[in-house]
N, C-alpha and C. Protein backbone atom coordinates (compact mmCIF):
# COMPACT_ATOMS: atom_id res chain seq x y z
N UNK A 1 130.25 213.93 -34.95
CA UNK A 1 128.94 214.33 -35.43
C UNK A 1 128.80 215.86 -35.42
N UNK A 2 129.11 216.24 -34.68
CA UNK A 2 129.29 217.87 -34.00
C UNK A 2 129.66 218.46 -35.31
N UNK A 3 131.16 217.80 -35.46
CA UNK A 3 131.96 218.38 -36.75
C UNK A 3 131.10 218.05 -38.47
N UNK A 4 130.39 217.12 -38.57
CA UNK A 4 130.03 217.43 -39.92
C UNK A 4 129.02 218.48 -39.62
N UNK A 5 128.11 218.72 -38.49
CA UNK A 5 126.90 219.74 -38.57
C UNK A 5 127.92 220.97 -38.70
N UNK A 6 129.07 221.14 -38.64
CA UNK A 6 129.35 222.43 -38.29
C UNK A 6 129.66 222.60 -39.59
N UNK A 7 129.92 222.04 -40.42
CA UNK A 7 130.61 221.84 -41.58
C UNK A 7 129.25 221.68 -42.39
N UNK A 8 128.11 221.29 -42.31
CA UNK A 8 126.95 221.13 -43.22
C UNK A 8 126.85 222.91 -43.22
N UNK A 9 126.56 223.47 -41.97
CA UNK A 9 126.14 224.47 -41.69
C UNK A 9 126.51 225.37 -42.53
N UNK A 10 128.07 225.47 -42.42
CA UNK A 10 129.05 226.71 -43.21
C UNK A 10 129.14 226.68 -44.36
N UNK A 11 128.76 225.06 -44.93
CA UNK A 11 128.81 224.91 -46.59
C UNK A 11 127.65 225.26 -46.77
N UNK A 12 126.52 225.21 -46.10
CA UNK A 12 125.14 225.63 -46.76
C UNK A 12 125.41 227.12 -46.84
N UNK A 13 126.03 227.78 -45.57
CA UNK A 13 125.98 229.46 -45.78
C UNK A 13 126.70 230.09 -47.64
N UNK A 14 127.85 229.16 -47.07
CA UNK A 14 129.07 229.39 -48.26
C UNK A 14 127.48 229.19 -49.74
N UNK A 15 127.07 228.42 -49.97
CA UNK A 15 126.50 227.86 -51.18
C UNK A 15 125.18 229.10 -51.09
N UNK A 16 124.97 229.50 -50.17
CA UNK A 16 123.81 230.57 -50.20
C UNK A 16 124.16 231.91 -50.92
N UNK A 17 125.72 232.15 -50.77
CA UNK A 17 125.92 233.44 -51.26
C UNK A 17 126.23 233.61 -52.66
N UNK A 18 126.41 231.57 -53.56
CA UNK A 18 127.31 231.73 -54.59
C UNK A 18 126.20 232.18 -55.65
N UNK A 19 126.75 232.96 -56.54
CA UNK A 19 125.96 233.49 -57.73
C UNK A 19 126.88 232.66 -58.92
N UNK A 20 125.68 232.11 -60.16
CA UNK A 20 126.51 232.10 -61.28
C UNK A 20 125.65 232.77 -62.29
N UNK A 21 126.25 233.80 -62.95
CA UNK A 21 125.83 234.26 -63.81
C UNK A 21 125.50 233.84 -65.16
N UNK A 22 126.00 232.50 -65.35
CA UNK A 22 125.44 232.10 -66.65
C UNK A 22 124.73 231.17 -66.47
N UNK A 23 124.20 231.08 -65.48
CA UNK A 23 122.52 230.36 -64.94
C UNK A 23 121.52 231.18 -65.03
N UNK A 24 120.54 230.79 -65.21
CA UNK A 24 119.46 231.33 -65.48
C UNK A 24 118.89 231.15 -63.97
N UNK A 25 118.33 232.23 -63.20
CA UNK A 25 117.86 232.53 -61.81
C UNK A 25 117.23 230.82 -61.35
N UNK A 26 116.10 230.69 -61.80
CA UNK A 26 115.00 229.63 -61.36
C UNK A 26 115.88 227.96 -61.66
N UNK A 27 116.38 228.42 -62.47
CA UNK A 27 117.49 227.00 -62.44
C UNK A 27 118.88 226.54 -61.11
N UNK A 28 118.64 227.54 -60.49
CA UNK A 28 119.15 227.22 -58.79
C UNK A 28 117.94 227.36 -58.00
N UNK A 29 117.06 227.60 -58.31
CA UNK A 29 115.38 227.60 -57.20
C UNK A 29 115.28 225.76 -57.06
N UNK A 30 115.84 224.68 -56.38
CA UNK A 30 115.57 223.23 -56.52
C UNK A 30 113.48 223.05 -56.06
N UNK A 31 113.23 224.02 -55.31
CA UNK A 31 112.03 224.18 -54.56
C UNK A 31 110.95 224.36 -55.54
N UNK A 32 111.22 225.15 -56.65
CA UNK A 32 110.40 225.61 -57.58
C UNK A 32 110.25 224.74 -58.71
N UNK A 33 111.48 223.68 -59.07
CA UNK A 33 111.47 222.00 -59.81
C UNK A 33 110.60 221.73 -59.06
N UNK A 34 110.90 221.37 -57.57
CA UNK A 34 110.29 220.24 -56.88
C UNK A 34 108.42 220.77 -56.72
N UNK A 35 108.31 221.71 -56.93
CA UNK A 35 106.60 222.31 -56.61
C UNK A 35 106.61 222.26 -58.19
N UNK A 36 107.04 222.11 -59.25
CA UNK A 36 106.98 222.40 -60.86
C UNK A 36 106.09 220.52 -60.72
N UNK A 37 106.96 220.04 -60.52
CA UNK A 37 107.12 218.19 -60.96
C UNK A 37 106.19 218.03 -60.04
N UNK A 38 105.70 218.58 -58.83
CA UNK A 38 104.08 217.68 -57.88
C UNK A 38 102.90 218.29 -58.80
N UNK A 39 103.23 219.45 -59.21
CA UNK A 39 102.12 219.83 -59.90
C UNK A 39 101.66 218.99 -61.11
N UNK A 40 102.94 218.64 -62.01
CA UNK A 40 102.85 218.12 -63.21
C UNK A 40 102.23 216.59 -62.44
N UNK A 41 102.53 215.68 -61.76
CA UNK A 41 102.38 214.19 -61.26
C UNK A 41 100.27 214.70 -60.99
N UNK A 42 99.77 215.64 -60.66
CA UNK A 42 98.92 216.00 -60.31
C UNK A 42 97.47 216.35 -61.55
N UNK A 43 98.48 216.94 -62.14
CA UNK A 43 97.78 217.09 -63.77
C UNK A 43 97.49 215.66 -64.40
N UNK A 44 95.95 216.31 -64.95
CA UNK A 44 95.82 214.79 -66.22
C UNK A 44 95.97 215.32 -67.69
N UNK A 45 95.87 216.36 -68.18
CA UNK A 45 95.97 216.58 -69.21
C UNK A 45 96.65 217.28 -69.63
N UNK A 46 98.58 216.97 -70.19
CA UNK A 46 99.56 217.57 -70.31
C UNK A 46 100.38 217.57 -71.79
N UNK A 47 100.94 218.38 -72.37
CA UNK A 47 101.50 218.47 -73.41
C UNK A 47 103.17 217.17 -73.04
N UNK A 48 102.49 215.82 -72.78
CA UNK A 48 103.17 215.01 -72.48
C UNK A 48 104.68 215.16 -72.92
N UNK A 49 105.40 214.58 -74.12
CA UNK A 49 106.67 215.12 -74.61
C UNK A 49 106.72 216.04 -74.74
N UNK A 50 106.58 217.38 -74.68
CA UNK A 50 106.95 218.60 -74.68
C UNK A 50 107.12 219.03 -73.04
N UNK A 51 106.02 218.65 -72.34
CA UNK A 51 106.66 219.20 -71.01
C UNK A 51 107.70 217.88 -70.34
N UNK A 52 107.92 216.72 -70.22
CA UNK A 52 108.72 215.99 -70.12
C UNK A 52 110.09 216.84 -70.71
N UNK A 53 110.40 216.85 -72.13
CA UNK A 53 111.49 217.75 -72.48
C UNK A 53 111.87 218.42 -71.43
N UNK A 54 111.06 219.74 -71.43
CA UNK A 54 111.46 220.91 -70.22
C UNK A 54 111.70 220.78 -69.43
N UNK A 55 110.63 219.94 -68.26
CA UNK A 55 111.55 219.50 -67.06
C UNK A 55 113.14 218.58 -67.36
N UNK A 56 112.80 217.89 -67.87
CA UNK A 56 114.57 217.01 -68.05
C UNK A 56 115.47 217.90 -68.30
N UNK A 57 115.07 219.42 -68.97
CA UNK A 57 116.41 220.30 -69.03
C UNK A 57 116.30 221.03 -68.33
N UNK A 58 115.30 221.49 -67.58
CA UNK A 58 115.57 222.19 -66.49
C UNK A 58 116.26 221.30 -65.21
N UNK A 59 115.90 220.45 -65.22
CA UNK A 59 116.61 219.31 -64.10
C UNK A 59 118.30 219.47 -64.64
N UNK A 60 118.21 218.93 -65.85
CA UNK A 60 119.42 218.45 -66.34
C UNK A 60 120.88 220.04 -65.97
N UNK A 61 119.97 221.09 -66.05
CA UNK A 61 121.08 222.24 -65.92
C UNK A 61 121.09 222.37 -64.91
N UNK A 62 120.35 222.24 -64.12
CA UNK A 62 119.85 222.50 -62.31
C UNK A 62 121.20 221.64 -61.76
N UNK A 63 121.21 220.55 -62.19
CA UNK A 63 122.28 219.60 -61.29
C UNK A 63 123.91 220.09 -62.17
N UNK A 64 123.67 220.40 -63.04
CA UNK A 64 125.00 220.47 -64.00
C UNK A 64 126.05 222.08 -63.05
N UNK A 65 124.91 222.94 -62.66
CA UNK A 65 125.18 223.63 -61.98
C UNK A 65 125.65 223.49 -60.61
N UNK A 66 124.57 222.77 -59.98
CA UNK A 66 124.33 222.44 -58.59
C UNK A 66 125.93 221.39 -58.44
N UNK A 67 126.50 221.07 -59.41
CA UNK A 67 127.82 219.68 -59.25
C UNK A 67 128.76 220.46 -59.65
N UNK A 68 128.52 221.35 -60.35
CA UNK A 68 129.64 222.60 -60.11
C UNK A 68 129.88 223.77 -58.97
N UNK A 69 128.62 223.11 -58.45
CA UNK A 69 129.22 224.25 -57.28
C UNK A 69 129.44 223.34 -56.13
N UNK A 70 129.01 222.09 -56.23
CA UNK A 70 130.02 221.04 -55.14
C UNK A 70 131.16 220.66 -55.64
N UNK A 71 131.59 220.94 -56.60
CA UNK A 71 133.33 220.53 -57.29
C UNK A 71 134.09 221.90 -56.41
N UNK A 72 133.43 222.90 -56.51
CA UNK A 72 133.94 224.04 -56.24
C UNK A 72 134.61 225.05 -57.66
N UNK A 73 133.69 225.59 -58.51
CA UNK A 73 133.89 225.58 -60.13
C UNK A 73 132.54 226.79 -59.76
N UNK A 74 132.81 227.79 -58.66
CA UNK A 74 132.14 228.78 -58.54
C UNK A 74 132.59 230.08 -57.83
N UNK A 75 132.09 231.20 -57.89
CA UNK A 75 132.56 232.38 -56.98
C UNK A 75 131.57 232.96 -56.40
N UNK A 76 132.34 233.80 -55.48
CA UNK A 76 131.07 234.91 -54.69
C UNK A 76 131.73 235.85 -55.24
N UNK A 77 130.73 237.02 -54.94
CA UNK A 77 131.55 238.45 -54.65
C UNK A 77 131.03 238.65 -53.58
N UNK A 78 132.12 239.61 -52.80
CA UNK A 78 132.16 240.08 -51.57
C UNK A 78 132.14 242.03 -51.59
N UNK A 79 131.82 242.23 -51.02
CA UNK A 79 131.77 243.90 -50.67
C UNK A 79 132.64 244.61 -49.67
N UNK A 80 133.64 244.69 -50.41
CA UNK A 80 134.67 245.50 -48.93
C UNK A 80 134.26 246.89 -48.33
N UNK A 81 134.98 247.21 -47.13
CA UNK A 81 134.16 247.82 -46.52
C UNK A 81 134.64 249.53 -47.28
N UNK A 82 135.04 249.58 -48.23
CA UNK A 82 134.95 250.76 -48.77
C UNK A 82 134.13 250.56 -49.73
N UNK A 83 133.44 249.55 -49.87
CA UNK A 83 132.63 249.55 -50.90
C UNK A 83 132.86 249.11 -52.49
N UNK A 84 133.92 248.73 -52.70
CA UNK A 84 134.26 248.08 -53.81
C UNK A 84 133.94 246.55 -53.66
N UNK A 85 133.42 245.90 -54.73
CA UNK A 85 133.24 244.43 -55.07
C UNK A 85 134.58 243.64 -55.55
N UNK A 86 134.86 242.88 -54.70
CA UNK A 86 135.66 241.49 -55.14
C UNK A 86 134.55 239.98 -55.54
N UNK A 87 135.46 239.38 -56.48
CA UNK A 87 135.26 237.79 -56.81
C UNK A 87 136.03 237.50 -55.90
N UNK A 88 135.63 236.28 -55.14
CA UNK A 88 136.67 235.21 -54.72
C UNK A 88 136.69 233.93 -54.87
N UNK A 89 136.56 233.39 -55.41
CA UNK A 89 137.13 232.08 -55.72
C UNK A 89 137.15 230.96 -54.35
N UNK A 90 136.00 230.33 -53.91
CA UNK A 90 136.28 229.58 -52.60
C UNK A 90 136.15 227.57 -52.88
N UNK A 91 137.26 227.77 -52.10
CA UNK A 91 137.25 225.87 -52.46
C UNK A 91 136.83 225.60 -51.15
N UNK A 92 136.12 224.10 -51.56
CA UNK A 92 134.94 223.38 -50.58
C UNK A 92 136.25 222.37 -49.93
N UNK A 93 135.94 221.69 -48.39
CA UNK A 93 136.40 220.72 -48.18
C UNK A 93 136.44 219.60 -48.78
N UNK A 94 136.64 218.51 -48.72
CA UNK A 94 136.41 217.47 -49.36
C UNK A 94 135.13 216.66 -48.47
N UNK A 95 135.06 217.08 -47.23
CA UNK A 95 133.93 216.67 -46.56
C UNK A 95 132.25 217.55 -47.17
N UNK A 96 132.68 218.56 -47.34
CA UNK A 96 131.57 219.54 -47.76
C UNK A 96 131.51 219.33 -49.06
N UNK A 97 132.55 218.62 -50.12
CA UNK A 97 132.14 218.06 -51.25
C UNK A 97 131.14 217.19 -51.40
N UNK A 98 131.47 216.32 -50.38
CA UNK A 98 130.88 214.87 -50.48
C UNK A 98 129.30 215.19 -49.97
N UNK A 99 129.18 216.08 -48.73
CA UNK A 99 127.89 215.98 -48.33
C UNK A 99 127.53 216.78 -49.51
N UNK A 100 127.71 218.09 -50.00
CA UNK A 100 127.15 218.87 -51.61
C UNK A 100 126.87 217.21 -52.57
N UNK A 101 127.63 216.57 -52.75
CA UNK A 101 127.04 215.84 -54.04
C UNK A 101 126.86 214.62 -52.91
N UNK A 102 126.30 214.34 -52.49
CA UNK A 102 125.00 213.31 -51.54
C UNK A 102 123.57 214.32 -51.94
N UNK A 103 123.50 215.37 -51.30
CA UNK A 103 122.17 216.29 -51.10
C UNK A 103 121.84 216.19 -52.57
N UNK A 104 122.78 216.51 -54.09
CA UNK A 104 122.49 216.57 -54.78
C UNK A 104 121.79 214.84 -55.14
N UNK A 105 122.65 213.70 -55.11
CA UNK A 105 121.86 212.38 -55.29
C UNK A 105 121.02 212.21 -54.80
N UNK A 106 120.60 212.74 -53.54
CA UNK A 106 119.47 212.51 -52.95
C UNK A 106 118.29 213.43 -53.90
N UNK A 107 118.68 214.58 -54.34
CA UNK A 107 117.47 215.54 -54.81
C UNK A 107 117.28 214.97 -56.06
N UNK A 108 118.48 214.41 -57.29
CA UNK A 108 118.12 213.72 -58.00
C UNK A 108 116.92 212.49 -58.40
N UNK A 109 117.37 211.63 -57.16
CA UNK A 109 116.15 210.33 -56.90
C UNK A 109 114.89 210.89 -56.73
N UNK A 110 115.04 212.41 -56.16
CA UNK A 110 113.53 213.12 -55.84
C UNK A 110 112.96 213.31 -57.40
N UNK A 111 113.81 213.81 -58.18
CA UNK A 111 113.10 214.07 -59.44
C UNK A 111 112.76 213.20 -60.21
N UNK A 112 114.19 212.03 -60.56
CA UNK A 112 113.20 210.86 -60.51
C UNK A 112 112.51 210.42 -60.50
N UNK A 113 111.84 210.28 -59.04
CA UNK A 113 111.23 209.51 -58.58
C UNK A 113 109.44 210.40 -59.38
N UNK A 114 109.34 211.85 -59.24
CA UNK A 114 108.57 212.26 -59.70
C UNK A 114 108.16 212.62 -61.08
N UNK A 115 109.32 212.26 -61.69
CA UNK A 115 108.82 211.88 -63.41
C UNK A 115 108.78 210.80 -63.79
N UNK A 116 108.90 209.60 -62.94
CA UNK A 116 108.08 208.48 -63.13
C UNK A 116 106.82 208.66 -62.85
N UNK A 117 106.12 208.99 -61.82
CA UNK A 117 104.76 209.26 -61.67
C UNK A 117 104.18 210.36 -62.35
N UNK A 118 104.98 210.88 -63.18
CA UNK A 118 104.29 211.71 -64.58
C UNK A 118 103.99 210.74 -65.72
N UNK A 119 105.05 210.01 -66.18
CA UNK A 119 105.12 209.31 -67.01
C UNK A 119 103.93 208.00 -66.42
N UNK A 120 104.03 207.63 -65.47
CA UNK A 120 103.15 206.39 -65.06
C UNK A 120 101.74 206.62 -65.22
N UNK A 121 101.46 208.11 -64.49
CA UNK A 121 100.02 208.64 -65.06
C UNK A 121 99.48 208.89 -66.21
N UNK A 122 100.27 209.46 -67.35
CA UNK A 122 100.54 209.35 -68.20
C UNK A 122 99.84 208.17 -69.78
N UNK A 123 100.93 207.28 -68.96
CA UNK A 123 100.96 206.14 -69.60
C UNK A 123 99.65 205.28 -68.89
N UNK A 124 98.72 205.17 -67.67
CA UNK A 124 97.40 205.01 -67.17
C UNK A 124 96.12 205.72 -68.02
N UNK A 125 96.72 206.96 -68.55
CA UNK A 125 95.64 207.75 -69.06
C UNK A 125 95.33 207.17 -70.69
N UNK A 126 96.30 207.09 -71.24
CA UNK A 126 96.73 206.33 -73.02
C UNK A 126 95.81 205.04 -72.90
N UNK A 127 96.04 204.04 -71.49
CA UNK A 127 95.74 203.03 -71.38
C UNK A 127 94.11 202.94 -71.52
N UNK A 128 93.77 203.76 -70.53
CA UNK A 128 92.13 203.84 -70.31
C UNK A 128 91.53 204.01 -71.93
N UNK A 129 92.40 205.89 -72.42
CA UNK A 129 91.90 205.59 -73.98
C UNK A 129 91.75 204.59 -74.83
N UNK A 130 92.59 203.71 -74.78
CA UNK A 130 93.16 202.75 -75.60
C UNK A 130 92.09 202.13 -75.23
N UNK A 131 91.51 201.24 -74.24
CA UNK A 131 90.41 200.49 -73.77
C UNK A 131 88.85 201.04 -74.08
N UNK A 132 89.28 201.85 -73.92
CA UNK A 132 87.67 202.34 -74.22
C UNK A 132 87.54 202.60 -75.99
N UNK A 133 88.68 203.05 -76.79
CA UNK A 133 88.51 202.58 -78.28
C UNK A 133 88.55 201.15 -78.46
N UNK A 134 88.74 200.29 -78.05
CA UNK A 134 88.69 198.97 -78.52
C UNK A 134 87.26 198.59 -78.14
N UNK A 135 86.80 198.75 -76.68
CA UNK A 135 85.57 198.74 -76.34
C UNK A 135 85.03 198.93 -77.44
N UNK A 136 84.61 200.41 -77.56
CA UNK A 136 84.07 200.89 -78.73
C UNK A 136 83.66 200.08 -80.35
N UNK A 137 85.17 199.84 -80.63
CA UNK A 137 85.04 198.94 -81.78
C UNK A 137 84.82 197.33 -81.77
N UNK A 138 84.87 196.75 -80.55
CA UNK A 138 84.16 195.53 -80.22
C UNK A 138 82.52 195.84 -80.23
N UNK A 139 82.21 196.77 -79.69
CA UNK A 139 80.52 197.09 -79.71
C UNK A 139 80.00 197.40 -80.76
N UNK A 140 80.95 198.12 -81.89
CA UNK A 140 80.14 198.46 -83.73
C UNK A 140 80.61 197.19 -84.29
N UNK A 141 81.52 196.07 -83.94
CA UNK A 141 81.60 195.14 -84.66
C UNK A 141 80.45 194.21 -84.47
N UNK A 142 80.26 193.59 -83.34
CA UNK A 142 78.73 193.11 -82.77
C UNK A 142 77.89 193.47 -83.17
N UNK A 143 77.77 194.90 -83.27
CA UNK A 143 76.47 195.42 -84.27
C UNK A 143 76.13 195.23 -85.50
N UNK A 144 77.20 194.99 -86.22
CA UNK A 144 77.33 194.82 -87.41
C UNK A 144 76.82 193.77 -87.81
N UNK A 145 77.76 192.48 -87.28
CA UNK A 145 77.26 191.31 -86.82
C UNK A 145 76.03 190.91 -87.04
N UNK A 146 75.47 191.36 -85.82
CA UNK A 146 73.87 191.10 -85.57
C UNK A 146 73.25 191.20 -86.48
N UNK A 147 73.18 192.89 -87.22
CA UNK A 147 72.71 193.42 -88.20
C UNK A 147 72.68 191.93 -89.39
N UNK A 148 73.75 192.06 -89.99
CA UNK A 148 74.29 190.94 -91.00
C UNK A 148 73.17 189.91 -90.46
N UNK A 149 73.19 188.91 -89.50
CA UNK A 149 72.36 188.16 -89.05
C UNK A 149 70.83 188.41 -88.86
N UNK A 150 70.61 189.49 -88.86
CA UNK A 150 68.87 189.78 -88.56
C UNK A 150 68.98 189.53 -90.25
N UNK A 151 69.30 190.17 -91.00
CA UNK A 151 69.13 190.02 -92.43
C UNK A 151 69.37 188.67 -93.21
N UNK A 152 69.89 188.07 -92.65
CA UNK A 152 69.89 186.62 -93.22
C UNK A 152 68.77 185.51 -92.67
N UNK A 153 68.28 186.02 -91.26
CA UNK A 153 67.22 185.42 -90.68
C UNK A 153 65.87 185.29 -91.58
């Protein structure tokens, strides 16, 4: 047990320093998805398929990244002590693989789990509309009705 904490530990440091430059900054922020998607589950009135889109690709590059840097398909640079920058190229254990893509399945089910309750609210809100236009047109049909009937009376 000792040994995977020591090993969670050093892979989290290792994963703190990696930069990829053809990511876009906020697409390694997982914190700023996860506060993006409570906000959206929170909202009632949303540019439904259009923000659905965005999050799914911001998710979708977030992990595409995030599984490249548990494959080990990333670099740091380092600063020697004269001051010149190196790349280095660091490969993960195969233990620090496995826990990297667990954390990632686990954060996945998180997003998941919270664009269903976009979509569920969503799809609650359509519903209510939907009920209350039928309402609606059950109540001018009755009227009508009646009408028709007072006049034949």
């Amino acid at each position: 047990m000792k040994a995977i904490s020591i090993i969670f530990i050093i892979s989290s440091l290792s994963f703190a320093q990696t930069v990829d430059l053809d990511a876009p900054r906020v697409l390694n922020d997982k914190e700023l998805l996860l506060t993006e998607l409570e906000e959206l589950e929170s909202k009632e009135d949303i540019d439904f398929e259009q923000t659905l889109e965005t999050m799914n690709e911001k998710i979708n590059r977030y992990a595409l990244v995030r599984k490249k840097e548990c494959m080990g398909e990333y670099s740091s640079m380092e600063i020697t002590p004269e001051g010149e920058s190196r790349i280095l190229k660091n490969k993960l254990s195969k233990e620090e693989k496995k826990l990297c893509l667990l954390e990632l399945i686990r954060l996945r089910k998180s997003f998941a789990n919270s664009l269903f309750k976009v979509r569920k609210n969503y799809i609650k809100k359509q519903h209510k509309e939907q009920l209350r236009n039928l309402e609606a047109l059950r109540s001018e049909t009755i009227q009508e009705l009646e009408t028709m009937g007072k006049v034949l009376k």
